[in-house]
C-alpha atoms as a PDB file:
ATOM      1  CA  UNK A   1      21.154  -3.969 -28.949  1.00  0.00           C
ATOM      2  CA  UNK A   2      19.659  -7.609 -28.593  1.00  0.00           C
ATOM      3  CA  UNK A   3      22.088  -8.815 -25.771  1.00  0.00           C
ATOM      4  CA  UNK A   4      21.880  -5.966 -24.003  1.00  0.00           C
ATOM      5  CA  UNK A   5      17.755  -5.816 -24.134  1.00  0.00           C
ATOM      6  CA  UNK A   6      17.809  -9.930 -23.297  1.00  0.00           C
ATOM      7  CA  UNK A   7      20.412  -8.964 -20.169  1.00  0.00           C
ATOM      8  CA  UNK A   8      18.291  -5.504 -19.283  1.00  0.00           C
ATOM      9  CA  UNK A   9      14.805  -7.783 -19.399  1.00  0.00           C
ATOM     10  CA  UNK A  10      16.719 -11.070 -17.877  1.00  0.00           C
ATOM     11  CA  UNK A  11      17.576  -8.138 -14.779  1.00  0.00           C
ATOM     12  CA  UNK A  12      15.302  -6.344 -14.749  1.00  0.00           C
ATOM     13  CA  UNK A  13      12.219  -9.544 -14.347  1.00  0.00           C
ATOM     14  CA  UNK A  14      14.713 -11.338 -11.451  1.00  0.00           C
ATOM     15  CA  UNK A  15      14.935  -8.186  -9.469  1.00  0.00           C
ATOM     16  CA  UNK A  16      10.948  -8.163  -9.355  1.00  0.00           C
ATOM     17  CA  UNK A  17      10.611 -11.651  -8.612  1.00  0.00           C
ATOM     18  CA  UNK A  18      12.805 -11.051  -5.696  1.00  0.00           C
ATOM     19  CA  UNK A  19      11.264  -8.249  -4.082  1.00  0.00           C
ATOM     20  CA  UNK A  20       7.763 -10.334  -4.793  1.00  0.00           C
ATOM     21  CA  UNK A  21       9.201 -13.318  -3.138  1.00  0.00           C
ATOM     22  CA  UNK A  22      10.682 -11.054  -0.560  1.00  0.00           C
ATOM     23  CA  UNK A  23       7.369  -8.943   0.053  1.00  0.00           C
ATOM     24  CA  UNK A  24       4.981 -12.229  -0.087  1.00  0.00           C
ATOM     25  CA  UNK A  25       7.286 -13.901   2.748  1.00  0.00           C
ATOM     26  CA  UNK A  26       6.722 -10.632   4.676  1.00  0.00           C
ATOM     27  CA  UNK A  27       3.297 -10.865   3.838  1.00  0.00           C
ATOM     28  CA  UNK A  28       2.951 -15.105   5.153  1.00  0.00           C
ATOM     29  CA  UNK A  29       2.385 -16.272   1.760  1.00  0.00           C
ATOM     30  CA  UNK A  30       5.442 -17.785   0.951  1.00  0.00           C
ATOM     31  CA  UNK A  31       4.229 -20.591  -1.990  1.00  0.00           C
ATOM     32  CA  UNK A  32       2.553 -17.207  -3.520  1.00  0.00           C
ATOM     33  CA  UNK A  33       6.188 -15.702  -3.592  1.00  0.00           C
ATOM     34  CA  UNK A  34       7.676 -18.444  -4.660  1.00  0.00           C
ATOM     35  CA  UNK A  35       5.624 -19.422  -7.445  1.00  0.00           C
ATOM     36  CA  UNK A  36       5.153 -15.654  -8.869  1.00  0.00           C
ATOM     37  CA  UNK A  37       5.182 -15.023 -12.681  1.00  0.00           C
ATOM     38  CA  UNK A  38       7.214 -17.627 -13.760  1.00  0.00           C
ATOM     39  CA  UNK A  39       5.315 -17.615 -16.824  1.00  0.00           C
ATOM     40  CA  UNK A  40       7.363 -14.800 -17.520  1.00  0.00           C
ATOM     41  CA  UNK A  41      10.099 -17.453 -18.422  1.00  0.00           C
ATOM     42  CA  UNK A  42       7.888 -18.771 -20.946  1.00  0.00           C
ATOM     43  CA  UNK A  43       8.959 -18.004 -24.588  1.00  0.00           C
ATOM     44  CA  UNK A  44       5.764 -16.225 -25.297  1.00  0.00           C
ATOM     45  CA  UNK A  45       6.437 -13.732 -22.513  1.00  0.00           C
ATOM     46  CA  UNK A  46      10.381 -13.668 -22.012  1.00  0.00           C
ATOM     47  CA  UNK A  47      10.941 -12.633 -26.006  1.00  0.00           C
ATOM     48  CA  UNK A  48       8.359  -9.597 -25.998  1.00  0.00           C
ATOM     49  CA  UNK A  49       9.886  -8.491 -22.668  1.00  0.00           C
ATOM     50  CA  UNK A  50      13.354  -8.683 -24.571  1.00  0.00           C
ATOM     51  CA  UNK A  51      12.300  -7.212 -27.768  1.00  0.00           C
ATOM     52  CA  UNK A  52      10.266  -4.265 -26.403  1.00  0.00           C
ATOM     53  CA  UNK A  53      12.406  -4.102 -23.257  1.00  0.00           C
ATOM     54  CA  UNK A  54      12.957   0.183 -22.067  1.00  0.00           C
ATOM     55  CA  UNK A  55      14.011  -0.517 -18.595  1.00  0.00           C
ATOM     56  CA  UNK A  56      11.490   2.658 -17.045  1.00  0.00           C
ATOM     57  CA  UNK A  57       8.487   0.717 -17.709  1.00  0.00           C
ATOM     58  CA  UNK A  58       6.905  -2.370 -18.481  1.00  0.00           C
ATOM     59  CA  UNK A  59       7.553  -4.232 -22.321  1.00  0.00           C
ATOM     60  CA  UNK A  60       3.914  -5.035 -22.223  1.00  0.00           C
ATOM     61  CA  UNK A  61       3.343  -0.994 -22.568  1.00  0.00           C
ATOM     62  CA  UNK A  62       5.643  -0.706 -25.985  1.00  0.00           C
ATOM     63  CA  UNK A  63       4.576  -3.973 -27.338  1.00  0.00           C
ATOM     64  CA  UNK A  64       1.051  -2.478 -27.133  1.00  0.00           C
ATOM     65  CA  UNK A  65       1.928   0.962 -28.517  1.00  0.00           C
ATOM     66  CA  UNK A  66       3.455  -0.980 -31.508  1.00  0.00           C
ATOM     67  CA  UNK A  67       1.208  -3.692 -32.257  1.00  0.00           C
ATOM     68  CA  UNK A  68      -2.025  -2.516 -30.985  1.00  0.00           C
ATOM     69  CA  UNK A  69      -2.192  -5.059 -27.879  1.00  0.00           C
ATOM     70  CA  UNK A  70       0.241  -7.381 -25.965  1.00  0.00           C
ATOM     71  CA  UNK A  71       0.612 -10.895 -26.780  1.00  0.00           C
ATOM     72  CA  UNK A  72       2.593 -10.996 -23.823  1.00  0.00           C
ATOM     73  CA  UNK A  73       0.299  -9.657 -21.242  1.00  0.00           C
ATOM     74  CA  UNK A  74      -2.666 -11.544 -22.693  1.00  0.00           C
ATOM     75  CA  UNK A  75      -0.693 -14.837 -21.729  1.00  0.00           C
ATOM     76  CA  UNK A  76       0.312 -14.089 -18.519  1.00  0.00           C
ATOM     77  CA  UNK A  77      -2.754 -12.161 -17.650  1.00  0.00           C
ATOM     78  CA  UNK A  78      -4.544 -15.776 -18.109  1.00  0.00           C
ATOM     79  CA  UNK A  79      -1.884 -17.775 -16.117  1.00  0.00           C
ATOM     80  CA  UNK A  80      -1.445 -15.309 -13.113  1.00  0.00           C
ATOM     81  CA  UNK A  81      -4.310 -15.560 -10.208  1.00  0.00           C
ATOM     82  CA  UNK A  82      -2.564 -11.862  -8.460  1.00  0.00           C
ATOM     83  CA  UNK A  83      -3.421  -9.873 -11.666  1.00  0.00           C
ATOM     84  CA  UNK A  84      -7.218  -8.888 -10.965  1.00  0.00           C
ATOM     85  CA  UNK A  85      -7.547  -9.035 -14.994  1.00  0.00           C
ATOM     86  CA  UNK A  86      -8.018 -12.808 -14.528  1.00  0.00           C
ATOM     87  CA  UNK A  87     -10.933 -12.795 -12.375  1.00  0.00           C
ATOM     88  CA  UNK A  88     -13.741 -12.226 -14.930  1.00  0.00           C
ATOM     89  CA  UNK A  89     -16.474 -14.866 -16.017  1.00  0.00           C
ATOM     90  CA  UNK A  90     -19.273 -15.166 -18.271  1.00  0.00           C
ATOM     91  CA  UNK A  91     -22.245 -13.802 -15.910  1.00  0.00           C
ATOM     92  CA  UNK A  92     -25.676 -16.139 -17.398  1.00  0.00           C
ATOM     93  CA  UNK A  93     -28.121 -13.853 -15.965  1.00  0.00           C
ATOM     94  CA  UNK A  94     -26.173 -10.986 -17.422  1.00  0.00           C
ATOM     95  CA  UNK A  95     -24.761 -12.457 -20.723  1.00  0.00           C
ATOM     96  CA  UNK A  96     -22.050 -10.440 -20.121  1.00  0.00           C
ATOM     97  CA  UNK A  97     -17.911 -11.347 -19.315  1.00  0.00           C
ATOM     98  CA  UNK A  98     -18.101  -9.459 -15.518  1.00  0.00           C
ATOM     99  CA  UNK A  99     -15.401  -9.095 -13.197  1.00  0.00           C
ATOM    100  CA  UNK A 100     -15.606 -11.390 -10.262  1.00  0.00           C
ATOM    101  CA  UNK A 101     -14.071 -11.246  -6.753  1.00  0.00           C
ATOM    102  CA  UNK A 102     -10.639 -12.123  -6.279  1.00  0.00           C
ATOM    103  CA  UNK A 103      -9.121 -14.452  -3.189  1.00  0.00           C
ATOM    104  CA  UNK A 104      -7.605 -12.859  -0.613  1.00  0.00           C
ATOM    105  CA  UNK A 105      -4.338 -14.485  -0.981  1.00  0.00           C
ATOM    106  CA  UNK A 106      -3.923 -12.981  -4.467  1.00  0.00           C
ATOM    107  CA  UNK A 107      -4.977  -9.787  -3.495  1.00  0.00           C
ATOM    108  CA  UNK A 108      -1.478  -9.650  -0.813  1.00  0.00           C
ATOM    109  CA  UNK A 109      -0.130 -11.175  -4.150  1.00  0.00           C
ATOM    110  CA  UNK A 110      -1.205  -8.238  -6.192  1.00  0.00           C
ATOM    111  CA  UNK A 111      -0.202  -5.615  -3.438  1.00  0.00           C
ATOM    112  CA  UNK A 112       3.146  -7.594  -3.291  1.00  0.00           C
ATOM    113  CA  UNK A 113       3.549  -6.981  -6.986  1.00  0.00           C
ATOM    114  CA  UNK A 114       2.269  -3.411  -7.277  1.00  0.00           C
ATOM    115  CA  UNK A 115       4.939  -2.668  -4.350  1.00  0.00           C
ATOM    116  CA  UNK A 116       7.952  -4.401  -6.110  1.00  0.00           C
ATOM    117  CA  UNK A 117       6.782  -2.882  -9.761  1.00  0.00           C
ATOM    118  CA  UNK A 118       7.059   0.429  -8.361  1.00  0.00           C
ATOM    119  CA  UNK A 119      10.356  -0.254  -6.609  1.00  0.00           C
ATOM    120  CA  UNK A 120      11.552  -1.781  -9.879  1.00  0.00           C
ATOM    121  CA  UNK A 121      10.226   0.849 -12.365  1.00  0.00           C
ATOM    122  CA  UNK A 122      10.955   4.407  -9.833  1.00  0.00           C
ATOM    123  CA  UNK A 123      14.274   3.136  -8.546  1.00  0.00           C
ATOM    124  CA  UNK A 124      15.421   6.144  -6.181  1.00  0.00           C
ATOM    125  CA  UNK A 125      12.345   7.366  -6.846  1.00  0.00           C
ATOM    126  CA  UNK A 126      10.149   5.497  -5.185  1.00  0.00           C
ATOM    127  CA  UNK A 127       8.444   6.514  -2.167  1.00  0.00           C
ATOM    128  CA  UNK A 128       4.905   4.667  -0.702  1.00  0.00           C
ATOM    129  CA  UNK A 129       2.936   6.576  -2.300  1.00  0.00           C
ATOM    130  CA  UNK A 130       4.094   5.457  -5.887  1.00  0.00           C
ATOM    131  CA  UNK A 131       1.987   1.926  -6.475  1.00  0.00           C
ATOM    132  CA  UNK A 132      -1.176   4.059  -4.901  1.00  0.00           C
ATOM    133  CA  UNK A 133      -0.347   7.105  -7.461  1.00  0.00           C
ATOM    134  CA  UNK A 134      -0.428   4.460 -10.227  1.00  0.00           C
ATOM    135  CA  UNK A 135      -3.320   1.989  -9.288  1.00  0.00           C
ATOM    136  CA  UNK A 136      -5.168   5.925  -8.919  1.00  0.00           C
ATOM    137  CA  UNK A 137      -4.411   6.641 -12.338  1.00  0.00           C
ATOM    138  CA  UNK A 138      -5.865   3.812 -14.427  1.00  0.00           C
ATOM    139  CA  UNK A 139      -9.236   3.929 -11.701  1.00  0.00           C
ATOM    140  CA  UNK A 140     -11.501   5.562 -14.394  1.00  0.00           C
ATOM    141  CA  UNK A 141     -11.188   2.636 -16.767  1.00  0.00           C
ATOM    142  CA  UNK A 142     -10.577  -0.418 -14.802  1.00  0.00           C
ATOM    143  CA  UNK A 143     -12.516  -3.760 -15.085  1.00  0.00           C
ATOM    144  CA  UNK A 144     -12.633  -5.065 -11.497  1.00  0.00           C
ATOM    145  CA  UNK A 145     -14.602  -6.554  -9.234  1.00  0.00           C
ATOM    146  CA  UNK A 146     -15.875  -3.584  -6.542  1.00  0.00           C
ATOM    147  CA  UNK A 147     -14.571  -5.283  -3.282  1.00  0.00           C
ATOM    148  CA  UNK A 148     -11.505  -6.659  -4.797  1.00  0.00           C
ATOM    149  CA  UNK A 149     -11.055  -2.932  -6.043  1.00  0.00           C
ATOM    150  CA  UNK A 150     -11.509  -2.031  -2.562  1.00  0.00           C
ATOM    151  CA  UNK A 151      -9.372  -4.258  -0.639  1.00  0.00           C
ATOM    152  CA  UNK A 152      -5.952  -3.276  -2.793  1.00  0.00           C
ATOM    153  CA  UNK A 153      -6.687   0.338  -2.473  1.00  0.00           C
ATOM    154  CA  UNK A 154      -7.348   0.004   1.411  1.00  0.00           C
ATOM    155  CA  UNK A 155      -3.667  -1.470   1.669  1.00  0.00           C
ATOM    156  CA  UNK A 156      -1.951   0.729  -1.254  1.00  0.00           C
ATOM    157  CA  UNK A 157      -3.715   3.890   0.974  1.00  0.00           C
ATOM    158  CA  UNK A 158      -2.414   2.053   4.308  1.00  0.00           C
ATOM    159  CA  UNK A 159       0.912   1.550   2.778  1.00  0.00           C
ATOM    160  CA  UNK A 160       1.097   5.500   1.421  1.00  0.00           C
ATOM    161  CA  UNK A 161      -0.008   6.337   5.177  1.00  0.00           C
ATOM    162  CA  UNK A 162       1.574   4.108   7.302  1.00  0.00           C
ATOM    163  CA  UNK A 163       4.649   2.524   5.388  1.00  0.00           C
ATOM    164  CA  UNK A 164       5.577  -1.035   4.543  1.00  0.00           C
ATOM    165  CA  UNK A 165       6.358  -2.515   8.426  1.00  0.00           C
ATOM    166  CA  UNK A 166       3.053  -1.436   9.574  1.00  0.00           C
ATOM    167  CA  UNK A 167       1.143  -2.513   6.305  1.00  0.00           C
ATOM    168  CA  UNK A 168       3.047  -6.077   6.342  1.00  0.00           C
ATOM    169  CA  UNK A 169       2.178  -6.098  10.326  1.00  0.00           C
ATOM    170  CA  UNK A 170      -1.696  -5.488   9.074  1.00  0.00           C
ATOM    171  CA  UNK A 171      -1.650  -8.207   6.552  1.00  0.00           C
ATOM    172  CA  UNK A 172      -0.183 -11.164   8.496  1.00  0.00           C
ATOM    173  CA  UNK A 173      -2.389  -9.842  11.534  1.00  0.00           C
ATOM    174  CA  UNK A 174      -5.973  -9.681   9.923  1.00  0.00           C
ATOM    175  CA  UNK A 175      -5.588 -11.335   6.368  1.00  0.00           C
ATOM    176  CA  UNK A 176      -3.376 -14.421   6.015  1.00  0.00           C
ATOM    177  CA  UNK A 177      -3.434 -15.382   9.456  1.00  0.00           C
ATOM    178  CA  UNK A 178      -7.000 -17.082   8.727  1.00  0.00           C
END
């Protein structure tokens, strides 16, 4: 069962990283695409992902079923700028952890990775609605900055509408061209 989790999560981790890489080069941000989660190499990420591996969904949702949170996602939460979970800071005038806005760059990142998660995860399911339908879902209880929160629903809702040419077309045009 071991081999064939470590192969399954070895698979099923390249084939995101490729559509990332693939979607961020559509997108102009090619060091982005190239650089994405490689912390997911790391030993404190790569042997969750094997041992909670399903193949439907992410091993950070098991792990946290089982143990009560995920080691794994708490590491690469903290080493990966496109995951909107990073962007919070100790406000003084607050005295509270607040979320904080995110750089364009790793918002395309994020919208990159929400696309190739929901390719990964729906296989012949997918359609361009799917990473709208789930970023919709967890809205209620999210921790994100308001514009950032904006911005990657504008695209997910322009990708559900208009598809992934015209979307891609959009981004290059009016967001990483600056």
């Amino acid at each position: 069962m071991l081999i064939k989790n470590f192969f399954g999560h070895l698979k099923t981790v390249l084939h995101h990283r490729h559509l990332v890489m693939w979607h961020c080069f559509r997108a102009g941000i090619l060091k982005r695409g190239l650089l994405h989660d490689l912390s997911k190499f790391s030993p404190t990420e790569f042997i969750p992902g094997v041992l909670y591996f399903q193949g439907n969904r992410s091993p950070n949702e098991k792990e946290r079923e089982i143990e009560g949170y995920s080691k794994a996602w708490i590491h690469h939460k903290g080493r990966n700028r496109h995951h909107f979970e990073y962007w919070t800071d100790y406000n003084p005038k607050t005295r509270r952890i607040e979320p904080v806005p995110m750089p364009d760059d790793y918002i395309v990142e994020m919208f990159c990775d929400r696309l190739s998660a929901s390719k990964t995860y729906n296989k012949e399911k997918y359609n361009d609605s799917c990473p709208l339908e789930y970023f919709t879902r967890g809205k209620t209880h999210r921790f994100i900055e308001k514009n950032t929160a904006r911005k990657i629903e504008f695209l997910l809702r322009m990708l559900a509408d208009k598809g992934e040419d015209y979307t891609f077309r959009y981004i290059r045009k009016h967001i990483t061209r600056k």
